[in-house]
PDB file of N, CA and C in Angstrom:
ATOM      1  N   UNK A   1      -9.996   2.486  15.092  1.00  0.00           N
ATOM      2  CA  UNK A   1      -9.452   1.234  14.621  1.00  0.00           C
ATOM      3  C   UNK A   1      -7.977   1.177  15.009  1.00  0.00           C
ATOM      4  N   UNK A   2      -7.296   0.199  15.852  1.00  0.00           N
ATOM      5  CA  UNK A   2      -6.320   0.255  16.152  1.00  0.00           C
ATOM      6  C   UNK A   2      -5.250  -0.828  15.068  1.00  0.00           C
ATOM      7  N   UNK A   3      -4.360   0.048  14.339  1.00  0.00           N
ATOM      8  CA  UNK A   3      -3.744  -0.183  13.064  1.00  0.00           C
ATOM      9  C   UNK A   3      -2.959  -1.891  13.421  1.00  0.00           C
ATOM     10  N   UNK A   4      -2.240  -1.714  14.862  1.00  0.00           N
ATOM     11  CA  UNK A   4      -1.456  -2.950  14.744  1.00  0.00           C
ATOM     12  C   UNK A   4      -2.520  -4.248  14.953  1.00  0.00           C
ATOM     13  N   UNK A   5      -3.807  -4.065  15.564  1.00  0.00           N
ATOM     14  CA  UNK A   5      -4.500  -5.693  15.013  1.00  0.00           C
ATOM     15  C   UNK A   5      -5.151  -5.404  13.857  1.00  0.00           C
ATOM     16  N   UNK A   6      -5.467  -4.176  13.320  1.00  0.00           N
ATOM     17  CA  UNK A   6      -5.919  -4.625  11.572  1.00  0.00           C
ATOM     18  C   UNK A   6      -5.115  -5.234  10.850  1.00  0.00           C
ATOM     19  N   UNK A   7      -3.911  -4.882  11.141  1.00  0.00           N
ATOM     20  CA  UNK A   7      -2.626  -5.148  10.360  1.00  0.00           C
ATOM     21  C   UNK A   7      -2.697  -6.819  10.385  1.00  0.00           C
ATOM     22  N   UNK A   8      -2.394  -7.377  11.610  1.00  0.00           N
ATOM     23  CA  UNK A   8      -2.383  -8.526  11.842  1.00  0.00           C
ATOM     24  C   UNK A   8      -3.735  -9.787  11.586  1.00  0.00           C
ATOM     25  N   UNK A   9      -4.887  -8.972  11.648  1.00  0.00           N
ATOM     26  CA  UNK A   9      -5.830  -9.545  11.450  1.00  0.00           C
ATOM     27  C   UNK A   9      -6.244  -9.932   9.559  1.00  0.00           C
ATOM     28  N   UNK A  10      -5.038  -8.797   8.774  1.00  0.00           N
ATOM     29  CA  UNK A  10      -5.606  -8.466   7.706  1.00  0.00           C
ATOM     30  C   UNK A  10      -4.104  -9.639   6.870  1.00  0.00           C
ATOM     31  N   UNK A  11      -3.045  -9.775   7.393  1.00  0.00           N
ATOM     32  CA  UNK A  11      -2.218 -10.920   7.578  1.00  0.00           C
ATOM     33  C   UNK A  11      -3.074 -12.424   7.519  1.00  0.00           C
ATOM     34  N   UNK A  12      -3.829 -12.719   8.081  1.00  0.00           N
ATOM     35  CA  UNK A  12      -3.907 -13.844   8.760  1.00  0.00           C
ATOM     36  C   UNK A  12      -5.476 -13.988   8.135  1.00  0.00           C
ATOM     37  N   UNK A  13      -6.200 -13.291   8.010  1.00  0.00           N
ATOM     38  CA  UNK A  13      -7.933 -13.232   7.442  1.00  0.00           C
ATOM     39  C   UNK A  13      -7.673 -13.629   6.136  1.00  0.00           C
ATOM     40  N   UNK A  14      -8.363 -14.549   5.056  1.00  0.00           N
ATOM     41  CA  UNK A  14      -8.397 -14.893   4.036  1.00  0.00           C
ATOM     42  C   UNK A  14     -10.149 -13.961   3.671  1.00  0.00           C
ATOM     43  N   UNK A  15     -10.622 -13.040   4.116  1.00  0.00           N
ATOM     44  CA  UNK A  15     -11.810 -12.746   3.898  1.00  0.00           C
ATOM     45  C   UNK A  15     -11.797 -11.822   3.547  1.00  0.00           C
ATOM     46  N   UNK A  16     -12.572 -11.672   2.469  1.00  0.00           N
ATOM     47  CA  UNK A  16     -12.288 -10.193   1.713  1.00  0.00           C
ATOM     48  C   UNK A  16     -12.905  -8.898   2.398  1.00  0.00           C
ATOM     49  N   UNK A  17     -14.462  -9.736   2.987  1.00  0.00           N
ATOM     50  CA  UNK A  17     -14.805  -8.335   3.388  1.00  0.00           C
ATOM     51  C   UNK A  17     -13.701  -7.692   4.941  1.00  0.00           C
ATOM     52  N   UNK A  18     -13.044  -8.210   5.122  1.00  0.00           N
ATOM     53  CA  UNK A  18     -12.206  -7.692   6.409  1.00  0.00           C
ATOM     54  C   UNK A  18     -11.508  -6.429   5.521  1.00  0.00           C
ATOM     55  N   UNK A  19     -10.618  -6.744   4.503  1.00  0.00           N
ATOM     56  CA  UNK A  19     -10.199  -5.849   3.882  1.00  0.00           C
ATOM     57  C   UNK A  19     -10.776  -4.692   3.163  1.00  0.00           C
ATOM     58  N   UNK A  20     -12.005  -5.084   3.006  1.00  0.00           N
ATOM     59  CA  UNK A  20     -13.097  -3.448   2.506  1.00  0.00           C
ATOM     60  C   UNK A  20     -13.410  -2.669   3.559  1.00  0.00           C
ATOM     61  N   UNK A  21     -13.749  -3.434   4.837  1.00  0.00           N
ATOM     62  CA  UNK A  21     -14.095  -2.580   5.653  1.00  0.00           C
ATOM     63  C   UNK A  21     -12.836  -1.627   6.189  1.00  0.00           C
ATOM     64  N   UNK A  22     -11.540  -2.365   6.081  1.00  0.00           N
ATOM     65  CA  UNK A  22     -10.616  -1.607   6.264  1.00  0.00           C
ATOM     66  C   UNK A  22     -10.364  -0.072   5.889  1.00  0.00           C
ATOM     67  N   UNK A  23     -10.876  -0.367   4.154  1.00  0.00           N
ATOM     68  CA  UNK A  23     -10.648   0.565   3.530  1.00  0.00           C
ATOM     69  C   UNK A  23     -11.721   1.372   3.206  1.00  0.00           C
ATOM     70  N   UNK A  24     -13.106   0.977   3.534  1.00  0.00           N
ATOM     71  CA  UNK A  24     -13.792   1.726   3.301  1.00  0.00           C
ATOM     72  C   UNK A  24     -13.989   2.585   1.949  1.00  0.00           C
ATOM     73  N   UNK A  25     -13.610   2.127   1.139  1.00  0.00           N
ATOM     74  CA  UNK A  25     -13.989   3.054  -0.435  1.00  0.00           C
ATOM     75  C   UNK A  25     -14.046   1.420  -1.491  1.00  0.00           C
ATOM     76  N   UNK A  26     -15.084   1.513  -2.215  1.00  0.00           N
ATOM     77  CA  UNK A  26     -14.997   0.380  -2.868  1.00  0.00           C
ATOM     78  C   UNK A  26     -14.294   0.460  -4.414  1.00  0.00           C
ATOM     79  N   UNK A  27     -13.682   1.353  -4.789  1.00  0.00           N
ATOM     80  CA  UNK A  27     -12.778   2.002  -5.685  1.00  0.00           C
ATOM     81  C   UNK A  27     -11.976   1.809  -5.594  1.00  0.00           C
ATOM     82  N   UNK A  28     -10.924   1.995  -4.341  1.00  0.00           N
ATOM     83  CA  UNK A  28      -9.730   1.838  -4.314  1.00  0.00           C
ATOM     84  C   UNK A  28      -9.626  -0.335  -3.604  1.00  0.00           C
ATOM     85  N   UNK A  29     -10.448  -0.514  -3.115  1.00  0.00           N
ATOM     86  CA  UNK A  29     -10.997  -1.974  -2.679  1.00  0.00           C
ATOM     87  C   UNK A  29     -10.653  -2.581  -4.259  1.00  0.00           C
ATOM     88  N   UNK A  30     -11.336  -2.285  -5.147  1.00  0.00           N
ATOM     89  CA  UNK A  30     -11.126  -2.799  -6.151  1.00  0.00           C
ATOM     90  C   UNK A  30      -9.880  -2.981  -7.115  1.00  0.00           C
ATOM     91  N   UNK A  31      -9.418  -2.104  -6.699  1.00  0.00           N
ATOM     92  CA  UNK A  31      -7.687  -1.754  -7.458  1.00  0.00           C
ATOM     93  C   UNK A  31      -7.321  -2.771  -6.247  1.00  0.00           C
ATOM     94  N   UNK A  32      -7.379  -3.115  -5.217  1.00  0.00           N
ATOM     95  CA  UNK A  32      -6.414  -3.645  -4.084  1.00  0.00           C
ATOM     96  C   UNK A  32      -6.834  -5.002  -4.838  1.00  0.00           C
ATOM     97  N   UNK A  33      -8.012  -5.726  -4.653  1.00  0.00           N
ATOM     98  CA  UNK A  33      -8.382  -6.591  -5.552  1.00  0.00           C
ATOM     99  C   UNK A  33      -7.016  -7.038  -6.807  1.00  0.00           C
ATOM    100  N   UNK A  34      -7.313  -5.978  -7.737  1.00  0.00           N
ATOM    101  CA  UNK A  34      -6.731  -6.539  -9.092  1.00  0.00           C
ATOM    102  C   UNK A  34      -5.341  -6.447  -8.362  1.00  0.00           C
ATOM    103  N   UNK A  35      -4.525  -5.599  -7.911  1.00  0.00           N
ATOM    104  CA  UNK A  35      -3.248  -5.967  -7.533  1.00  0.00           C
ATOM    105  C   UNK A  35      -2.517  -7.157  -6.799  1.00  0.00           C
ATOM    106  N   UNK A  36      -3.419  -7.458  -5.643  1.00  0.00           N
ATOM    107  CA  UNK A  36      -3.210  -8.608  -4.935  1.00  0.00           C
ATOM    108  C   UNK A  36      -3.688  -9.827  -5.922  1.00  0.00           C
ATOM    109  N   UNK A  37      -4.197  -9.890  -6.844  1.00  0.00           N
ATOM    110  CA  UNK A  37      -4.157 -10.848  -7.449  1.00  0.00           C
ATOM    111  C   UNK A  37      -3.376 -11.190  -8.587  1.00  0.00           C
ATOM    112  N   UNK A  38      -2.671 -10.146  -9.143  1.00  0.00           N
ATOM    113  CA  UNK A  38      -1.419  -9.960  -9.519  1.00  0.00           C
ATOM    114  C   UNK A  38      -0.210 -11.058  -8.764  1.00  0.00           C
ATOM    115  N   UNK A  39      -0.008 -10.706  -8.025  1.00  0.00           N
ATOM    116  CA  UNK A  39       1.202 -11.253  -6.671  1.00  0.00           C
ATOM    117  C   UNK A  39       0.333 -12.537  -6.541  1.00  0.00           C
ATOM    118  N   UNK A  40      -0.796 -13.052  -6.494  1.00  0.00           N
ATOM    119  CA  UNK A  40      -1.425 -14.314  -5.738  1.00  0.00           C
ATOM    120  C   UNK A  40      -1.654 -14.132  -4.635  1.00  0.00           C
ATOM    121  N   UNK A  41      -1.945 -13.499  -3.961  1.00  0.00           N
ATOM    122  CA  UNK A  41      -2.250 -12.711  -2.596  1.00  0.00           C
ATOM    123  C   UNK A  41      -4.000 -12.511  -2.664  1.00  0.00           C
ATOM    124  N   UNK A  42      -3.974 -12.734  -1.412  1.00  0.00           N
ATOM    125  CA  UNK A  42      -5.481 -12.376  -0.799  1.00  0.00           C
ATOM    126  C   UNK A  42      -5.773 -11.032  -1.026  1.00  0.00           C
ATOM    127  N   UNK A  43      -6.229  -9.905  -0.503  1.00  0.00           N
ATOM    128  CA  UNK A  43      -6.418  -8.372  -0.619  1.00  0.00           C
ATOM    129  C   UNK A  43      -5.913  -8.228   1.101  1.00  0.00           C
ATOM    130  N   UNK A  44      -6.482  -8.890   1.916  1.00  0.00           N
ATOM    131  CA  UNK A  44      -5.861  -8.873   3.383  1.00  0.00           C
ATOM    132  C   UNK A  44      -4.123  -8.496   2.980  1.00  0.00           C
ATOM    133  N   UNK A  45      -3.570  -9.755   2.474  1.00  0.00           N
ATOM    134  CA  UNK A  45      -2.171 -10.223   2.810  1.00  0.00           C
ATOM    135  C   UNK A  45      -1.543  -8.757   1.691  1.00  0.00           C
ATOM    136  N   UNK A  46      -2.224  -8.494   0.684  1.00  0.00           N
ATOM    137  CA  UNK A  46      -1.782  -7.409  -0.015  1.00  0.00           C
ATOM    138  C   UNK A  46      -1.766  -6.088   0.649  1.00  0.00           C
ATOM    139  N   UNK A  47      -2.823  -5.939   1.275  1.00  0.00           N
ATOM    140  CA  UNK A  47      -2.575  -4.421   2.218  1.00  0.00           C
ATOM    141  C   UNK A  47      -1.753  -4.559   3.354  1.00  0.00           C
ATOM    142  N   UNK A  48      -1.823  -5.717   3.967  1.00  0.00           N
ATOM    143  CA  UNK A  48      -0.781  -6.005   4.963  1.00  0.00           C
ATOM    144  C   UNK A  48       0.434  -5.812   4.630  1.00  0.00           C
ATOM    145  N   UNK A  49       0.777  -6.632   3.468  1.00  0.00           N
ATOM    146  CA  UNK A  49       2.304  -6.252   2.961  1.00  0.00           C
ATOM    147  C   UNK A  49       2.446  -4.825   2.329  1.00  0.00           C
ATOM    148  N   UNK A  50       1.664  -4.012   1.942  1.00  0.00           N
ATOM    149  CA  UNK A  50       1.965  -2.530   1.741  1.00  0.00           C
ATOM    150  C   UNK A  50       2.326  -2.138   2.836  1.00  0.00           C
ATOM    151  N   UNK A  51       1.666  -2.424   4.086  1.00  0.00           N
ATOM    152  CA  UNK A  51       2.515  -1.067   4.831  1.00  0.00           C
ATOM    153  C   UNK A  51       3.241  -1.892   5.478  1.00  0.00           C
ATOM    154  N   UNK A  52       3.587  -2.652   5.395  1.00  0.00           N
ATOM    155  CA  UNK A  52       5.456  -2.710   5.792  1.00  0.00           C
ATOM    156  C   UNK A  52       6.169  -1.988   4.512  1.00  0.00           C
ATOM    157  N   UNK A  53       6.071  -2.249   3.581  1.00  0.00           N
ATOM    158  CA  UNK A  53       6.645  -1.293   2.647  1.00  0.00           C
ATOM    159  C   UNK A  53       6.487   0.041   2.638  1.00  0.00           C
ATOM    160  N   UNK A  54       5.351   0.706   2.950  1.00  0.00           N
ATOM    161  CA  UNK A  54       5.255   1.933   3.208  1.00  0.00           C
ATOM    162  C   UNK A  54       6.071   2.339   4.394  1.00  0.00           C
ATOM    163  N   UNK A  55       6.211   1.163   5.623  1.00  0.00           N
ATOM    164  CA  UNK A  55       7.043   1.816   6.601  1.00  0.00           C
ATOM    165  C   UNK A  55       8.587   2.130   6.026  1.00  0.00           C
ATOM    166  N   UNK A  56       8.898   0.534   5.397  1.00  0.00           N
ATOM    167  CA  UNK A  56      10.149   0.399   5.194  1.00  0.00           C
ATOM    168  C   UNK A  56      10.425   1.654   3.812  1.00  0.00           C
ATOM    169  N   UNK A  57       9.861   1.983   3.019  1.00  0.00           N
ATOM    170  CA  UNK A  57      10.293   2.797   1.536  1.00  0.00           C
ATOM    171  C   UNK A  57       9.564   3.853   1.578  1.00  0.00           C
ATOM    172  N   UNK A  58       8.565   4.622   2.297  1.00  0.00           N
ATOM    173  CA  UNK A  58       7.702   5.645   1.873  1.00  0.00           C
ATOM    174  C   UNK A  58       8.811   7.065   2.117  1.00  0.00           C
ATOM    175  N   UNK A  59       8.384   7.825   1.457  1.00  0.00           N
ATOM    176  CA  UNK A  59       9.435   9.182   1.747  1.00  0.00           C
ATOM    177  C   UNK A  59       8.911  10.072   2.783  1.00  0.00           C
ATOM    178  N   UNK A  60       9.675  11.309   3.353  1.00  0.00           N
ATOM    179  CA  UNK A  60       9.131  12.099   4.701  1.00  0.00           C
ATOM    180  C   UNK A  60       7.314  13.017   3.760  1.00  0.00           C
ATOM    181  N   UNK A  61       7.764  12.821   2.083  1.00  0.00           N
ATOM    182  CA  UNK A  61       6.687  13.263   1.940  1.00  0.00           C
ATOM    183  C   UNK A  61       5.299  12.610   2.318  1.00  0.00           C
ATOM    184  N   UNK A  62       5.499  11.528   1.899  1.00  0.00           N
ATOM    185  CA  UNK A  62       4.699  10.276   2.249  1.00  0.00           C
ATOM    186  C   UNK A  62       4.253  10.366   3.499  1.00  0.00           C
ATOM    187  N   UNK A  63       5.081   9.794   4.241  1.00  0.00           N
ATOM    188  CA  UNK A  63       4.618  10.042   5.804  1.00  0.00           C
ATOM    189  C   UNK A  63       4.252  11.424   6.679  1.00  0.00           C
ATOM    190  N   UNK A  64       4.369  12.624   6.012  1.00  0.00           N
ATOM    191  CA  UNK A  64       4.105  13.968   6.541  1.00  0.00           C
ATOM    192  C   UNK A  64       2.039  13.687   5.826  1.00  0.00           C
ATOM    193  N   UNK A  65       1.882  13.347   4.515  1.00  0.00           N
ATOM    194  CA  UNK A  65       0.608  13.073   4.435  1.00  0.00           C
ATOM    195  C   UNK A  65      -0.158  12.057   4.398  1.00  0.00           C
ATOM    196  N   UNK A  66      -0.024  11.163   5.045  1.00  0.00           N
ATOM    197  CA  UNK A  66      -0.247  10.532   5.574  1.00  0.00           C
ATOM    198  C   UNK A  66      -0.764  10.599   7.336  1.00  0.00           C
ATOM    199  N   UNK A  67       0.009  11.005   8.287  1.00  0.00           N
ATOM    200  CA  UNK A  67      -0.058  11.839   9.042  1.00  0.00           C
ATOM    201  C   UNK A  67      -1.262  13.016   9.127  1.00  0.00           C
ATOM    202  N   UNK A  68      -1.378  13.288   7.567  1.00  0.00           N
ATOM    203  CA  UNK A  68      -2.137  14.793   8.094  1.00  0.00           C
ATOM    204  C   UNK A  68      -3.745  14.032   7.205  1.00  0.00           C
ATOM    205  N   UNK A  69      -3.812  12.591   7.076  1.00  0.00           N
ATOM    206  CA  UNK A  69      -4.730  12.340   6.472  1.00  0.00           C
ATOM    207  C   UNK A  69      -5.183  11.625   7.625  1.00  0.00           C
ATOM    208  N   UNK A  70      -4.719  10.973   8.380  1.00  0.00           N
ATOM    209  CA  UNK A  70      -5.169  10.699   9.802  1.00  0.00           C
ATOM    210  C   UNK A  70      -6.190  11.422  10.763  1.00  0.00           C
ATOM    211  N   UNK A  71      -4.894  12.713  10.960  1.00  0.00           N
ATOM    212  CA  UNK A  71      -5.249  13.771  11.707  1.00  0.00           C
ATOM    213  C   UNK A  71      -7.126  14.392  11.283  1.00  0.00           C
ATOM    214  N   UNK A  72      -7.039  14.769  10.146  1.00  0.00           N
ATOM    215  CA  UNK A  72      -8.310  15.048   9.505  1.00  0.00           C
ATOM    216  C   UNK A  72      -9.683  13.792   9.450  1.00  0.00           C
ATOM    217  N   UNK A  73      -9.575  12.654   9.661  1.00  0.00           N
ATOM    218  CA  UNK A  73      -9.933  11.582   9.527  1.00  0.00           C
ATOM    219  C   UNK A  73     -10.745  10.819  10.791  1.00  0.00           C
ATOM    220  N   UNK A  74     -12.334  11.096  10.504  1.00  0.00           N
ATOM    221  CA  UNK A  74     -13.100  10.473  11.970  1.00  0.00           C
ATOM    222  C   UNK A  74     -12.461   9.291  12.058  1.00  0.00           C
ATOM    223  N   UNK A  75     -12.066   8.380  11.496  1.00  0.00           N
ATOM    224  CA  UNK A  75     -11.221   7.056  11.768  1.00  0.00           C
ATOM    225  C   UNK A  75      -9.743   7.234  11.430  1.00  0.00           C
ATOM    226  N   UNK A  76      -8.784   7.099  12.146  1.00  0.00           N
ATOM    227  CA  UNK A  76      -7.532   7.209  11.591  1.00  0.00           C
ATOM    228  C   UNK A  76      -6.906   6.373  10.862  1.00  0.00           C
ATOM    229  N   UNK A  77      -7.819   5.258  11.963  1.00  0.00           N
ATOM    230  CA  UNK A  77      -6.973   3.816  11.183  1.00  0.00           C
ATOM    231  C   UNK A  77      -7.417   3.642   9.867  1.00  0.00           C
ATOM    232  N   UNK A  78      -8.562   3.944   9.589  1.00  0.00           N
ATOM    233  CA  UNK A  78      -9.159   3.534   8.336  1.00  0.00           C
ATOM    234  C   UNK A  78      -8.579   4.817   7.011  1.00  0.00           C
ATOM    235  N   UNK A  79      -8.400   5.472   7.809  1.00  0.00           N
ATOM    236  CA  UNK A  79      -7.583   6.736   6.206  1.00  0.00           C
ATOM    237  C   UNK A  79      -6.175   6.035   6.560  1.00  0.00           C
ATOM    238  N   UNK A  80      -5.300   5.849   7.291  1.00  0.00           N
ATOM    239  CA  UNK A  80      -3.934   4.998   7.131  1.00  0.00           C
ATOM    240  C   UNK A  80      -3.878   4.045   6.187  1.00  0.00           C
ATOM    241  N   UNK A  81      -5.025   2.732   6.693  1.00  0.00           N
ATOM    242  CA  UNK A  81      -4.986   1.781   5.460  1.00  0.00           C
ATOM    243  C   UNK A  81      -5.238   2.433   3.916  1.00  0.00           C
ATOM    244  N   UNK A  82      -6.350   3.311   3.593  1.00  0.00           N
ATOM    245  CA  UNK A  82      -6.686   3.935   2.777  1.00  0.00           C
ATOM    246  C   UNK A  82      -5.449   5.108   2.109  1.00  0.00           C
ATOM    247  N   UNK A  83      -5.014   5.221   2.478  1.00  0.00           N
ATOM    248  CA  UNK A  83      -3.790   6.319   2.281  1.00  0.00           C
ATOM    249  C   UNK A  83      -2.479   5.635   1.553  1.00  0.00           C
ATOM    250  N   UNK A  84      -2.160   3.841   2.411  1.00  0.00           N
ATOM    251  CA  UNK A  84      -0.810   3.100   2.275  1.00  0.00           C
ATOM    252  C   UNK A  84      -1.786   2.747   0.801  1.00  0.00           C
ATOM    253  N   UNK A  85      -2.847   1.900   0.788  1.00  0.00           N
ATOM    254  CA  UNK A  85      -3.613   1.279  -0.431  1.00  0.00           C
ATOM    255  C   UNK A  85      -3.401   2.216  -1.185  1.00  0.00           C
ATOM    256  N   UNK A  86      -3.133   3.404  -1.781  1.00  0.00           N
ATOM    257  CA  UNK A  86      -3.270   4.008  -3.104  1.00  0.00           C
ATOM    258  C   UNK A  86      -1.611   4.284  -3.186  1.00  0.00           C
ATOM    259  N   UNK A  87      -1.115   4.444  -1.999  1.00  0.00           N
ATOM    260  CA  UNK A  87       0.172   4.489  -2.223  1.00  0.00           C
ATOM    261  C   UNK A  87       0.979   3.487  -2.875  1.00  0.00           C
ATOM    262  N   UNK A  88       0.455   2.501  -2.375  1.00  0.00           N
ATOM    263  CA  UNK A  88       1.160   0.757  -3.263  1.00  0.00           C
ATOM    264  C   UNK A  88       0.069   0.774  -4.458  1.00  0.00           C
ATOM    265  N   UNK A  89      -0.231   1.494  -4.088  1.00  0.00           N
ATOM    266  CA  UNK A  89      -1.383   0.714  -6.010  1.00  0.00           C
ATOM    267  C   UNK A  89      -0.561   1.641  -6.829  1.00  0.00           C
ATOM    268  N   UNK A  90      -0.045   2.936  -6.507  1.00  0.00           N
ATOM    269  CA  UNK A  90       0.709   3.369  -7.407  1.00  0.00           C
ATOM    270  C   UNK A  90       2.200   3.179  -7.497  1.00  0.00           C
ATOM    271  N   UNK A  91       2.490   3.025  -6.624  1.00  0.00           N
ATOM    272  CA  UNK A  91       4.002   2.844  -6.437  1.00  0.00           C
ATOM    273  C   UNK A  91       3.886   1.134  -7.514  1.00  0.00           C
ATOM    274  N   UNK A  92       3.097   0.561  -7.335  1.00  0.00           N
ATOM    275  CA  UNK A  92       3.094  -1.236  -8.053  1.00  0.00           C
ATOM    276  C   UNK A  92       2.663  -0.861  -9.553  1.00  0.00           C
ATOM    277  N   UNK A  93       1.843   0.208 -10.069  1.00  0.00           N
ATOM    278  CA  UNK A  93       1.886   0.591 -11.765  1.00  0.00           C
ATOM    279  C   UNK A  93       2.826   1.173 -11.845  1.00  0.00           C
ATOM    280  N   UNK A  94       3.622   1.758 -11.475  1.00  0.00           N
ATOM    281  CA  UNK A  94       4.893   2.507 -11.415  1.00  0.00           C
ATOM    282  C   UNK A  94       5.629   1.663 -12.533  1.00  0.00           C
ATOM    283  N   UNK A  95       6.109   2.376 -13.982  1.00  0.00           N
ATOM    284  CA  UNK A  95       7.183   1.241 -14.597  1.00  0.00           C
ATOM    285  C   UNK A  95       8.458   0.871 -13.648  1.00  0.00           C
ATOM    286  N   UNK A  96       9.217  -0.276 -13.617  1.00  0.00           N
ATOM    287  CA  UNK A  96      10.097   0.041 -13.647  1.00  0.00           C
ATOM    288  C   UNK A  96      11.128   0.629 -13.921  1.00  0.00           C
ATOM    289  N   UNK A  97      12.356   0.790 -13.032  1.00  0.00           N
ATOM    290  CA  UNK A  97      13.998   2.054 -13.882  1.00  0.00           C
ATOM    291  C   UNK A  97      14.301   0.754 -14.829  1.00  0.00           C
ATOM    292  N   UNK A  98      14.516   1.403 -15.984  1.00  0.00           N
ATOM    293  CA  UNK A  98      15.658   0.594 -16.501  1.00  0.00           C
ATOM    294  C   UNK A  98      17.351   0.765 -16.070  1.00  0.00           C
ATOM    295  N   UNK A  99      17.719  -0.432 -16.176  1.00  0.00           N
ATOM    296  CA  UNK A  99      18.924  -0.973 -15.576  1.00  0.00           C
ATOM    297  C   UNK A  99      19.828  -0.755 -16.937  1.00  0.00           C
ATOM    298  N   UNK A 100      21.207  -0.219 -15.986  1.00  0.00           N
ATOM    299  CA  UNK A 100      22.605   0.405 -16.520  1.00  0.00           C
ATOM    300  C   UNK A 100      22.283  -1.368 -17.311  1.00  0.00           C
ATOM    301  N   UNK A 101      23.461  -0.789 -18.359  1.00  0.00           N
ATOM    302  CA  UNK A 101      24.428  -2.118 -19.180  1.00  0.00           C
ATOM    303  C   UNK A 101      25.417  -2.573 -18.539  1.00  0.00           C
ATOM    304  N   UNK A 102      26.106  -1.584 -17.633  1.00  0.00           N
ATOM    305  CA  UNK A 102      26.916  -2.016 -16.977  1.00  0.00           C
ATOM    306  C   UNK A 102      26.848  -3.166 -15.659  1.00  0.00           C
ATOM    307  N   UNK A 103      27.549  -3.822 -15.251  1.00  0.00           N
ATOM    308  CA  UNK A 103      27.535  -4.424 -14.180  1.00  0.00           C
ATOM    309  C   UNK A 103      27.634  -4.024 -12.612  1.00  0.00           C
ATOM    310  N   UNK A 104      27.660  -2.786 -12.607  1.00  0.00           N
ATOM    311  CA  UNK A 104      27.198  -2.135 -11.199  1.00  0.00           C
ATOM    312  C   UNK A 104      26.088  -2.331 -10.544  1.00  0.00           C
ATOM    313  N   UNK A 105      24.859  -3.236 -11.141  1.00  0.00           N
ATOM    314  CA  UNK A 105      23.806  -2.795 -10.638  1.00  0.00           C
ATOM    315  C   UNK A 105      22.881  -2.141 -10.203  1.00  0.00           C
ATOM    316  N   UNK A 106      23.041  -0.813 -10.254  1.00  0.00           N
ATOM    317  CA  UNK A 106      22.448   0.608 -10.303  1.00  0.00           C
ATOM    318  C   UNK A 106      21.258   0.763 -11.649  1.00  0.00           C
ATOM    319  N   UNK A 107      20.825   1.540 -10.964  1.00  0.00           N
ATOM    320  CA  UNK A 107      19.540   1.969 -12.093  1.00  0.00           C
ATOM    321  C   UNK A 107      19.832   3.016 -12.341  1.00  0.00           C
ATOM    322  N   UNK A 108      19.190   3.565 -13.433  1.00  0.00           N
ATOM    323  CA  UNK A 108      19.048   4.961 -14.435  1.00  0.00           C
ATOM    324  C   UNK A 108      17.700   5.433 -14.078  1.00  0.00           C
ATOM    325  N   UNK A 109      18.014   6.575 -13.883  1.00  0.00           N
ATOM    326  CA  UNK A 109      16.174   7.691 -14.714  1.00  0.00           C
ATOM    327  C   UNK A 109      15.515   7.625 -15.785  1.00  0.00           C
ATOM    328  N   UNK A 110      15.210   7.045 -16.171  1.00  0.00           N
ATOM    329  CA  UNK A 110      14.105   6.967 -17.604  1.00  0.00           C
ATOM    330  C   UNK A 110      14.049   8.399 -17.955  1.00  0.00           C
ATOM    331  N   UNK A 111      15.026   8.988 -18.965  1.00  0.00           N
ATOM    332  CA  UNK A 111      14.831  10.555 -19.396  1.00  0.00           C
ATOM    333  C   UNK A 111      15.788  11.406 -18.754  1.00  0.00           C
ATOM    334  N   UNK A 112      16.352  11.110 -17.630  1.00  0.00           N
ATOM    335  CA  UNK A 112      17.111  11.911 -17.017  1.00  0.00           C
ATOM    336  C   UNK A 112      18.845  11.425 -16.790  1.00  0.00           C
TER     337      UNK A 112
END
């Protein structure tokens, strides 16, 4: 599966099953579901917009497994999508930091 027309196809497709087959697990399909409908988003336009975020915010940890979930993976493209999808499903339950009192704009550690 070559990632840059899933990507684009998964942009532009209002069809859900484009996005299952992407992902191939109907578990994590389903969390993509409730999230993208969160935002008002299709499940296409929701995994699409994860991995630009995964490109743009994921850490070297992130992308080192990611990488090695590929590598292991009769489809690459399909553990990539599958890999960014649990990554934004958690990174999106993630609470937010609570925010200083101050006017710096900076965030705090919750506990730390």
């Amino acid at each position: 599966m070559d990632l840059g027309v899933l990507f684009a196809r998964l942009e532009t497709e209002q069809s859900t099953a484009d996005a299952l087959e992407a992902l191939g697990d109907l578990v994590v399909y389903s969390q993509v579901v409730a999230a993208a409908e969160r935002y008002g988003e299709q499940p296409g336009e929701y995994l699409a917009a994860s991995a630009g975020q995964f490109a743009s915010m994921a850490g070297d940890e992130s992308w080192l497994a990611l990488v090695a979930a590929m590598e292991r993976a009769p489809d690459p493209g399909q553990a990539a999508m599958l890999y960014i999808a649990r990554w934004a499903i958690a990174r999106d339950a993630a609470p937010a930091p609570e925010a200083h009192s101050c006017s710096c704009e900076a965030t705090s550690i919750v506990g730390g």
